[in-house]
PDB file of N, CA and C in Angstrom:
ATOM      1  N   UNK A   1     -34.601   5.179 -25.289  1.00  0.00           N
ATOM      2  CA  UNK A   1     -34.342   4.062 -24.396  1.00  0.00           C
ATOM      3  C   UNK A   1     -32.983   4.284 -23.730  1.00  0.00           C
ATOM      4  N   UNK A   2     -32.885   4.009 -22.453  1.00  0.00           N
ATOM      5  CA  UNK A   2     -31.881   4.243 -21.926  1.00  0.00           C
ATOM      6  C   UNK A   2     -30.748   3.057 -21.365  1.00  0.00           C
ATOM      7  N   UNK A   3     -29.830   3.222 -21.341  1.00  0.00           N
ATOM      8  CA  UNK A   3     -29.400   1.732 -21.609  1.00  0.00           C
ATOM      9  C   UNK A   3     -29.307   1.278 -19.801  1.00  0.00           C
ATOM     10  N   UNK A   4     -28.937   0.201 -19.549  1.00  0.00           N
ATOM     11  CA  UNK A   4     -29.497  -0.304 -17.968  1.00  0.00           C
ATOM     12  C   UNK A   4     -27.998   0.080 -17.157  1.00  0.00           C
ATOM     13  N   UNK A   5     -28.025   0.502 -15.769  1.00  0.00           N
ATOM     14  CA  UNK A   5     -27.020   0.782 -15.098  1.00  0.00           C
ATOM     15  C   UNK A   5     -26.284  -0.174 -14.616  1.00  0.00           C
ATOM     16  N   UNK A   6     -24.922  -0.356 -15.029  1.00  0.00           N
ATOM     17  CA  UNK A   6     -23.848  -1.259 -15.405  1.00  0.00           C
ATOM     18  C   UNK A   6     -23.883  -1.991 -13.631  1.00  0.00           C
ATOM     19  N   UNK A   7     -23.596  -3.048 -13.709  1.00  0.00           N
ATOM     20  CA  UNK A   7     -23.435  -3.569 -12.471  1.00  0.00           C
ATOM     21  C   UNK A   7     -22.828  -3.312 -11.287  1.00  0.00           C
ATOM     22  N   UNK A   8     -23.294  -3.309 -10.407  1.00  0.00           N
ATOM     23  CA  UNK A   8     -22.173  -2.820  -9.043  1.00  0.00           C
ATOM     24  C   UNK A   8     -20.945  -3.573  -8.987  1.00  0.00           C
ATOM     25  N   UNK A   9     -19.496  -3.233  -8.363  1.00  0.00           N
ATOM     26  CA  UNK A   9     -18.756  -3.928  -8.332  1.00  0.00           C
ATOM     27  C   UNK A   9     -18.886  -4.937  -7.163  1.00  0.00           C
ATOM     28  N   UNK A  10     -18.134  -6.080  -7.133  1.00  0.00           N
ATOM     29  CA  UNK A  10     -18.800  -7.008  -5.990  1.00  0.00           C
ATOM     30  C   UNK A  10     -17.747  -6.366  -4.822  1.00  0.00           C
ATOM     31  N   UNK A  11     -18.703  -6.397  -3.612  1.00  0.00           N
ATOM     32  CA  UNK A  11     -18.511  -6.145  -2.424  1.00  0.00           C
ATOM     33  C   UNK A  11     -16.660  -7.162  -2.088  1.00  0.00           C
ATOM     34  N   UNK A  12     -15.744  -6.346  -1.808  1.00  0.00           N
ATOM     35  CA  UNK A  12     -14.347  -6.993  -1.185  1.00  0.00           C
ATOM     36  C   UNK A  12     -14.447  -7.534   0.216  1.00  0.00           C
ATOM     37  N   UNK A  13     -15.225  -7.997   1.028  1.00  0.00           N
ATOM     38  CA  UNK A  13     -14.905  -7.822   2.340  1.00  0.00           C
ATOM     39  C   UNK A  13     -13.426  -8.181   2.895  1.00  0.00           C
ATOM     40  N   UNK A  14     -12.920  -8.989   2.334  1.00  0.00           N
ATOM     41  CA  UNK A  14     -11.891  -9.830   2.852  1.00  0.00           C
ATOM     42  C   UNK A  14     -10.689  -9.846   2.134  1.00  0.00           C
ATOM     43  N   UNK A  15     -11.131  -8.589   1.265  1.00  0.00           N
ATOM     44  CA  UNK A  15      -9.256  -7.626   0.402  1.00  0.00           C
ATOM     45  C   UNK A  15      -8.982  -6.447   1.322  1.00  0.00           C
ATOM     46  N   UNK A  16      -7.759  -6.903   2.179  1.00  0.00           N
ATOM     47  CA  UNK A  16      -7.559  -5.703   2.982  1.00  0.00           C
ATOM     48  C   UNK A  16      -7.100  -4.813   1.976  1.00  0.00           C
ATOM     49  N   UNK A  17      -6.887  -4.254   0.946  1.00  0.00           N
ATOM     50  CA  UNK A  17      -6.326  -3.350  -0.228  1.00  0.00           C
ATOM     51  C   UNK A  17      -7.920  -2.205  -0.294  1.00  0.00           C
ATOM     52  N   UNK A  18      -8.967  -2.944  -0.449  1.00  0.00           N
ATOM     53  CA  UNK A  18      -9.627  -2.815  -1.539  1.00  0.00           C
ATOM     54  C   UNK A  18     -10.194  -0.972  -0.189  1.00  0.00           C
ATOM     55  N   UNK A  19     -10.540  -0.221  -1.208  1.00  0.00           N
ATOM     56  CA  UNK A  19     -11.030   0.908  -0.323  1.00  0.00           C
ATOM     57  C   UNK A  19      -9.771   1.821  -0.296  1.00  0.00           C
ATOM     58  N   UNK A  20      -8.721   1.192   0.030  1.00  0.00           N
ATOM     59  CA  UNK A  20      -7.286   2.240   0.043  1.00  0.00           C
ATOM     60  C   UNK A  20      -7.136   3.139  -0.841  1.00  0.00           C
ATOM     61  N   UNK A  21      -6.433   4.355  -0.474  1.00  0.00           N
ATOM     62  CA  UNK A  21      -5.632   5.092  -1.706  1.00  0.00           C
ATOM     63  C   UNK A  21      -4.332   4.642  -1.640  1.00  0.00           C
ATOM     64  N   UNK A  22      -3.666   4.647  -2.849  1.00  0.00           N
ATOM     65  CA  UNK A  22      -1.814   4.640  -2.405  1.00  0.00           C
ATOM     66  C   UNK A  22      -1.096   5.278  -2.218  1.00  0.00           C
ATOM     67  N   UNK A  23      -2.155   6.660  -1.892  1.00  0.00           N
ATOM     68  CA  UNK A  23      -1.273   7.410  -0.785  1.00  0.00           C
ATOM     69  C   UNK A  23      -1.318   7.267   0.924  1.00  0.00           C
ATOM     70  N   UNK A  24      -2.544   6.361   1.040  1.00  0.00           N
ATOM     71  CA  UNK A  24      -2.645   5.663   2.561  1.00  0.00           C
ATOM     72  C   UNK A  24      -2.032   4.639   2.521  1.00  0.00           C
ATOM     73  N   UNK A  25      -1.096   3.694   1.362  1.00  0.00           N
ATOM     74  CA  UNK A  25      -0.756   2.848   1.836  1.00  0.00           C
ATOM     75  C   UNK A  25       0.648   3.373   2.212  1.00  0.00           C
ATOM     76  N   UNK A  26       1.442   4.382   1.269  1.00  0.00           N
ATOM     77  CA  UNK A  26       2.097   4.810   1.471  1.00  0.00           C
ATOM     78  C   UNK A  26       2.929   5.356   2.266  1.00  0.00           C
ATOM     79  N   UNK A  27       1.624   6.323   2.956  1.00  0.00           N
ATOM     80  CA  UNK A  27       1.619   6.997   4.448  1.00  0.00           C
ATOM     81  C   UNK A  27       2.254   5.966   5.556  1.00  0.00           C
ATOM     82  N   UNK A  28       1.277   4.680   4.937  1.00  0.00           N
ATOM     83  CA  UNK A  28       1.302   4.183   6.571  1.00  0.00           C
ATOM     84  C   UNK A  28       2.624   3.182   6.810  1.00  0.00           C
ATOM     85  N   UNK A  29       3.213   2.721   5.532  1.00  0.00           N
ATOM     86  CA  UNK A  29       4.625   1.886   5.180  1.00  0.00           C
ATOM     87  C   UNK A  29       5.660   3.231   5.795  1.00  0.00           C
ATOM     88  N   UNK A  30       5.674   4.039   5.129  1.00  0.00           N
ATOM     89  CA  UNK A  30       6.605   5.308   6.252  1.00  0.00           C
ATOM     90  C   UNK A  30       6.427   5.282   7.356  1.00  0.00           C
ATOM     91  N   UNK A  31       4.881   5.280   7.667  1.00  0.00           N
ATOM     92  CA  UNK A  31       4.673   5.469   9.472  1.00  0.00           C
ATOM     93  C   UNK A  31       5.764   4.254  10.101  1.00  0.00           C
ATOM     94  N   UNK A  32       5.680   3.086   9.281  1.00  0.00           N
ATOM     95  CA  UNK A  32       5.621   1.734  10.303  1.00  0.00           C
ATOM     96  C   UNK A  32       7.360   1.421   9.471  1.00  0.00           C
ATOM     97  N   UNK A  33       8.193   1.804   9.005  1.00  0.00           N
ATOM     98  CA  UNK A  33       8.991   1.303   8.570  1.00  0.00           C
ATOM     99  C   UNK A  33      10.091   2.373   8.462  1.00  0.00           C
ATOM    100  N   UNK A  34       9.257   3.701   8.174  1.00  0.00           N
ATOM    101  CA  UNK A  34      10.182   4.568   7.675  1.00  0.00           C
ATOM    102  C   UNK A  34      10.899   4.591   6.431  1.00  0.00           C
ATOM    103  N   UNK A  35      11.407   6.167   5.853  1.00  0.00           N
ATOM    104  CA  UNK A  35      12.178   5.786   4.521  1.00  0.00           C
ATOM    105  C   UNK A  35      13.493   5.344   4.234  1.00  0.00           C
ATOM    106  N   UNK A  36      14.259   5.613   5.286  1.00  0.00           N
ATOM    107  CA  UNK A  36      15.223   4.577   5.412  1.00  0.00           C
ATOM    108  C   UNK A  36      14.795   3.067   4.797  1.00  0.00           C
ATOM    109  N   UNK A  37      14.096   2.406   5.769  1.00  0.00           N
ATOM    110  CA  UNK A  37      14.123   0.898   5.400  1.00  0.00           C
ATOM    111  C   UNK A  37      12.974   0.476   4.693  1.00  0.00           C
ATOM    112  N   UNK A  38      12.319   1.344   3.639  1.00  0.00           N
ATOM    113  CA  UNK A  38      11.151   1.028   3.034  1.00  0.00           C
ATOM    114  C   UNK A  38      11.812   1.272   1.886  1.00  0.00           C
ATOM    115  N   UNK A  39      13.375   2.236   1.180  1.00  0.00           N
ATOM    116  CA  UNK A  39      14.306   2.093   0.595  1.00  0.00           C
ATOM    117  C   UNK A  39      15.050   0.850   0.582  1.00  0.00           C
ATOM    118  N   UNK A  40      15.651   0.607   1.877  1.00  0.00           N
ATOM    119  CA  UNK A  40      15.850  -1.136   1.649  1.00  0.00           C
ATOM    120  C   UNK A  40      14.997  -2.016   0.991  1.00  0.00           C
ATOM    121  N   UNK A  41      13.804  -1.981   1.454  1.00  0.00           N
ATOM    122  CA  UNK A  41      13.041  -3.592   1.228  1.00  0.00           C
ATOM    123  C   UNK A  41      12.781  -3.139  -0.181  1.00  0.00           C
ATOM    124  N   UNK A  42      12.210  -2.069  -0.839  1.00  0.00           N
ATOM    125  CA  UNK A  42      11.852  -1.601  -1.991  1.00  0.00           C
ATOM    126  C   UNK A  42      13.024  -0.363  -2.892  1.00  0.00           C
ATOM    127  N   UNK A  43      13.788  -1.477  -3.417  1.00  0.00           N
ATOM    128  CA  UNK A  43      15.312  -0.248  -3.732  1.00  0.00           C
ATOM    129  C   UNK A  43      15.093   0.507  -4.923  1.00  0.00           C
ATOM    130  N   UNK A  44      13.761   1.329  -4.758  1.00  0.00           N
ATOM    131  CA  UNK A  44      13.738   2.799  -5.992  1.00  0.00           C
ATOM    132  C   UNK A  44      13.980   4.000  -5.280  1.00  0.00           C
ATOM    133  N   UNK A  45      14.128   4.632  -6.619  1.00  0.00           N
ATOM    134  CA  UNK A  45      15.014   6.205  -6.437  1.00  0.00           C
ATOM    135  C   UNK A  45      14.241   6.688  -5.652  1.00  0.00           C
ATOM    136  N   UNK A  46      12.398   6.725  -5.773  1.00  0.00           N
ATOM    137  CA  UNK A  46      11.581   7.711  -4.962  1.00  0.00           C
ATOM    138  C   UNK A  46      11.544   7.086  -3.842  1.00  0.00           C
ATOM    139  N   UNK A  47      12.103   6.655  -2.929  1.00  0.00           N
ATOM    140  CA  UNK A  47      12.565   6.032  -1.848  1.00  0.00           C
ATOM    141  C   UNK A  47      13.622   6.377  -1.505  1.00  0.00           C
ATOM    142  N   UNK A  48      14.600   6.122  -1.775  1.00  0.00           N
ATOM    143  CA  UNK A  48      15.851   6.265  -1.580  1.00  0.00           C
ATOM    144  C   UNK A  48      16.767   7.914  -1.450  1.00  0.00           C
ATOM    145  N   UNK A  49      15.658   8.665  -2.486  1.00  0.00           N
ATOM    146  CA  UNK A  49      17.005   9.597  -2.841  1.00  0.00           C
ATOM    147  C   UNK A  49      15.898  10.676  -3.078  1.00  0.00           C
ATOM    148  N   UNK A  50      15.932  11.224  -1.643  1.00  0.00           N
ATOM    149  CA  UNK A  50      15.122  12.643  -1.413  1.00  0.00           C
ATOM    150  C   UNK A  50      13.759  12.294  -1.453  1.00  0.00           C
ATOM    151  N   UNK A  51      13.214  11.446  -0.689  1.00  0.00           N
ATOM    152  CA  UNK A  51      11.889  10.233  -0.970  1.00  0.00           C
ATOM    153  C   UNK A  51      10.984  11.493  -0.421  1.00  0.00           C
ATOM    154  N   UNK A  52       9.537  11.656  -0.713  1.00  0.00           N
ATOM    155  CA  UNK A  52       8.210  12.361  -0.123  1.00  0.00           C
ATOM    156  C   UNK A  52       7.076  11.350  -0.835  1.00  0.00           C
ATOM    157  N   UNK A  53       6.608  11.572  -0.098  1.00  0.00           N
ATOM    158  CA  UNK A  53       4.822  10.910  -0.927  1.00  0.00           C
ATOM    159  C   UNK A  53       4.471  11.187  -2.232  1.00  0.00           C
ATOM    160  N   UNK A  54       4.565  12.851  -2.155  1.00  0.00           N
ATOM    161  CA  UNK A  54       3.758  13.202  -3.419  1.00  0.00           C
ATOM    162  C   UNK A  54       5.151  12.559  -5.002  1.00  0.00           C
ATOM    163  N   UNK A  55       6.041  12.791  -4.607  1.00  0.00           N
ATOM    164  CA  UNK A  55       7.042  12.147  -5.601  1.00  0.00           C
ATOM    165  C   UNK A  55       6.627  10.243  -5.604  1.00  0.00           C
ATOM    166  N   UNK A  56       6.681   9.458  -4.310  1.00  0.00           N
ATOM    167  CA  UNK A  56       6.565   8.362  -4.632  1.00  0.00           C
ATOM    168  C   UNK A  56       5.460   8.272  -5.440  1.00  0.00           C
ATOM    169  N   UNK A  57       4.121   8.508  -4.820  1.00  0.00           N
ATOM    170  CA  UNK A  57       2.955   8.182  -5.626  1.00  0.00           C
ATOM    171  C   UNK A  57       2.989   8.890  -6.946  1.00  0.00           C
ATOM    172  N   UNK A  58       3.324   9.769  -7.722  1.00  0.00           N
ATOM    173  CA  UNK A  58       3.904  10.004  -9.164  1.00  0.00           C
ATOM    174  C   UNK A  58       4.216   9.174  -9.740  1.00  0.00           C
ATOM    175  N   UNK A  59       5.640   7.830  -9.068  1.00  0.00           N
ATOM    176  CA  UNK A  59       6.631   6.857  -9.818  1.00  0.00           C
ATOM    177  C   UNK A  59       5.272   5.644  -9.588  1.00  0.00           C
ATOM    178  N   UNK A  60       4.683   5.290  -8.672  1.00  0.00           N
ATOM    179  CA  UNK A  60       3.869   4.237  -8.245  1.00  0.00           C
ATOM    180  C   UNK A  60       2.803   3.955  -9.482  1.00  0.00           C
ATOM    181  N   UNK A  61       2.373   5.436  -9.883  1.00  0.00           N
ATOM    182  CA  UNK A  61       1.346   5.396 -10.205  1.00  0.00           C
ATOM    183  C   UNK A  61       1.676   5.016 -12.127  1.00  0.00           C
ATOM    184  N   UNK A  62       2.908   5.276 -12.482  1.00  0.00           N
ATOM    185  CA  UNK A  62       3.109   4.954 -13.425  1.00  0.00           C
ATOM    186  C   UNK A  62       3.527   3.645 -13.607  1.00  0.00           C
ATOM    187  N   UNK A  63       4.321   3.188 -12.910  1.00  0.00           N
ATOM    188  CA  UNK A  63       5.296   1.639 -12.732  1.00  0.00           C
ATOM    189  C   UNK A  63       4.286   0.497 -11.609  1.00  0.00           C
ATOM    190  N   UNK A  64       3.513  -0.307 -12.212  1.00  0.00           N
ATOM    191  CA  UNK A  64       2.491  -1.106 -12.035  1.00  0.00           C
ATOM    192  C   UNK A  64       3.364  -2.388 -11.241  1.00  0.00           C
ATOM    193  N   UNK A  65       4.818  -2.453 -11.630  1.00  0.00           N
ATOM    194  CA  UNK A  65       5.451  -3.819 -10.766  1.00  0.00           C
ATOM    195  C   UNK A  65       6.118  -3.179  -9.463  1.00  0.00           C
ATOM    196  N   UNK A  66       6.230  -1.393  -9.238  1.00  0.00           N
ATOM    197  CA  UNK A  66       6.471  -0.702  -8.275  1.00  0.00           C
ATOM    198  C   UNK A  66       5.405  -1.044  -7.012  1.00  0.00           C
ATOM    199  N   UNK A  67       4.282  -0.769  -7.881  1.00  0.00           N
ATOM    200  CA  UNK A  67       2.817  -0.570  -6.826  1.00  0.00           C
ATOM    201  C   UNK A  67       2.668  -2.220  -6.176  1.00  0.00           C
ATOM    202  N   UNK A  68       2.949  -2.891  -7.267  1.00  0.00           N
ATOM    203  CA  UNK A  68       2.680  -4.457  -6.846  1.00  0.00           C
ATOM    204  C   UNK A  68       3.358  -4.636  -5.291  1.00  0.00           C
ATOM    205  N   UNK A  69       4.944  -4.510  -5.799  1.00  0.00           N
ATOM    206  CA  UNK A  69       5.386  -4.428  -4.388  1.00  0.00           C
ATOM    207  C   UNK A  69       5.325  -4.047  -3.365  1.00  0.00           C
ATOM    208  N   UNK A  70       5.167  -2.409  -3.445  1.00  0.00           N
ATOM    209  CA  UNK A  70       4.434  -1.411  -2.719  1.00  0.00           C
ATOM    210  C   UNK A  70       3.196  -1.956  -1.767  1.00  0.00           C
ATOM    211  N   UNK A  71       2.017  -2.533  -2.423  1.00  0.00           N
ATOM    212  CA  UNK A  71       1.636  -3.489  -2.209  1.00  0.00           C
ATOM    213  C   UNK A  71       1.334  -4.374  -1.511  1.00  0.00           C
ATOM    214  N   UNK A  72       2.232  -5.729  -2.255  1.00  0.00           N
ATOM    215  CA  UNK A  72       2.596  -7.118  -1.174  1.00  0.00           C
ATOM    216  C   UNK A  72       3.003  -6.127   0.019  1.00  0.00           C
ATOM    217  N   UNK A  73       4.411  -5.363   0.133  1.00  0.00           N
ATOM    218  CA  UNK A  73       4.873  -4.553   1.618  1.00  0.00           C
ATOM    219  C   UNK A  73       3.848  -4.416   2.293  1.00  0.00           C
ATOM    220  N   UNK A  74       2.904  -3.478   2.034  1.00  0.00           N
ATOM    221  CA  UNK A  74       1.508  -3.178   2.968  1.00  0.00           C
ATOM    222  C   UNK A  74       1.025  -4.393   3.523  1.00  0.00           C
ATOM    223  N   UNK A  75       0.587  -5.676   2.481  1.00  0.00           N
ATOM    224  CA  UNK A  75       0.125  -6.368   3.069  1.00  0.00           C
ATOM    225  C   UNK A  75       1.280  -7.043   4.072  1.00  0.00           C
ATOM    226  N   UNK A  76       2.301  -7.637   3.922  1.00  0.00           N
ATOM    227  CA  UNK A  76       3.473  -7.815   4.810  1.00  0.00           C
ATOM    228  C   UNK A  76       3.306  -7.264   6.432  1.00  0.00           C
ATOM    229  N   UNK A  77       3.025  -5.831   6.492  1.00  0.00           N
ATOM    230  CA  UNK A  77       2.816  -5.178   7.061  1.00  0.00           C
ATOM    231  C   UNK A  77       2.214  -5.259   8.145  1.00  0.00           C
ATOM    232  N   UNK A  78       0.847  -5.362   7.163  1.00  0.00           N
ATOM    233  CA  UNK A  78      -0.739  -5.672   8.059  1.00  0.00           C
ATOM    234  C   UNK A  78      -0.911  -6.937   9.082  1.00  0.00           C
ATOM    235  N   UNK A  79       0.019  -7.781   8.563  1.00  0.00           N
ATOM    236  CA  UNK A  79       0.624  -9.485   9.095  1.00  0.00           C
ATOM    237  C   UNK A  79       1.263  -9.205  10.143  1.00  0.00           C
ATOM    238  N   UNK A  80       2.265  -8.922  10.178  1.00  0.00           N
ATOM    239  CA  UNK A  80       2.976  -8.531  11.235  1.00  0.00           C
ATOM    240  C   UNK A  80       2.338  -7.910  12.647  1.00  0.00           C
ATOM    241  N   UNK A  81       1.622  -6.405  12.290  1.00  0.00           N
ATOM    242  CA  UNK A  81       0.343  -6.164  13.395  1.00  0.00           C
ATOM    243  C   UNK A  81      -0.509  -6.643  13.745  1.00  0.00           C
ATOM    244  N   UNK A  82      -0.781  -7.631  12.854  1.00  0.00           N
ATOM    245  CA  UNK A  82      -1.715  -8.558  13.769  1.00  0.00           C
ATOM    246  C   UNK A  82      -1.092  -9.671  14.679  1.00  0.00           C
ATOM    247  N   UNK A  83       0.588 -10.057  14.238  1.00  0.00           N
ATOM    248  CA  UNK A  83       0.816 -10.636  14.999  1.00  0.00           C
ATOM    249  C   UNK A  83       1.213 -10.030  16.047  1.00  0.00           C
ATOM    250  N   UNK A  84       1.915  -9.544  16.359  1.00  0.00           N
ATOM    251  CA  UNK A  84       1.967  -8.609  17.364  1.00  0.00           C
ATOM    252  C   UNK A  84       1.107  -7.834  18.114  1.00  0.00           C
ATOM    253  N   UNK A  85      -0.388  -7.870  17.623  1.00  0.00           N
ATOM    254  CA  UNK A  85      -1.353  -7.834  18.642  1.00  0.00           C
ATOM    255  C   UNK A  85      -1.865  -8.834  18.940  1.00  0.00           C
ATOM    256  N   UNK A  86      -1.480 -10.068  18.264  1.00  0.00           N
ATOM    257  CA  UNK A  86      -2.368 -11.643  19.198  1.00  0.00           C
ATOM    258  C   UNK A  86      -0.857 -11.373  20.244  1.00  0.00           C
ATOM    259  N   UNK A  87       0.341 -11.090  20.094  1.00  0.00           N
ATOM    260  CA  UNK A  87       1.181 -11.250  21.427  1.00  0.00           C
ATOM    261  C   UNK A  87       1.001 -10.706  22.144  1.00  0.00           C
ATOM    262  N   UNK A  88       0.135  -9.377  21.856  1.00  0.00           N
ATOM    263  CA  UNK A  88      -0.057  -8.547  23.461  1.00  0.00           C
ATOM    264  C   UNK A  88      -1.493  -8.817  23.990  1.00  0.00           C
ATOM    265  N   UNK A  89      -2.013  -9.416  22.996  1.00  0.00           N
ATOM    266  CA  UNK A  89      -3.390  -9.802  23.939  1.00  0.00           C
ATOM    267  C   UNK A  89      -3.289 -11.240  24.375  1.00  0.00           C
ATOM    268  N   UNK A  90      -2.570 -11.857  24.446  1.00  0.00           N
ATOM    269  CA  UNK A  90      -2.052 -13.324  24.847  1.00  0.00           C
ATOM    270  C   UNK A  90      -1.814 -12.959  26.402  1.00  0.00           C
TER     271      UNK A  90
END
């Protein structure tokens, strides 16, 4: 007997997170902020002091109140571009 195939996870539509890697969120907080001031808003070493991706996502992936922030920032982020595209389509 085989045991029954575990449930699907429920569909996110409306978690902009959900689908990401945190190396795309990563990517894209550099794209839109840079490491300069993504060191400001978020004051760790893998930021601050000789910052790359593959080093941040190392510290991220261990430190769970890092990623949180990491995170909220993205979503922060995502807010902002949208406001700034209801101003240019206004």
């Amino acid at each position: 007997m085989t045991a029954p195939n575990p449930p699907a996870p429920p569909a996110q539509p409306r978690n902009p997170l959900h689908g990401l890697t945190l190396e795309a969120i990563v990517v894209a907080l550099v794209a839109y902020f840079g490491w300069e001031e993504l060191g400001r808003r978020i004051p760790v070493r893998c930021f601050t002091s000789d910052p790359s991706v593959p080093s941040s996502l190392k510290f991220l992936r261990k430190t769970p109140w890092a990623r949180e922030k990491v995170e909220g920032l993205y979503l922060f982020m995502l807010r902002e571009q949208r406001r700034g595209q209801a101003r240019r389509d206004a």
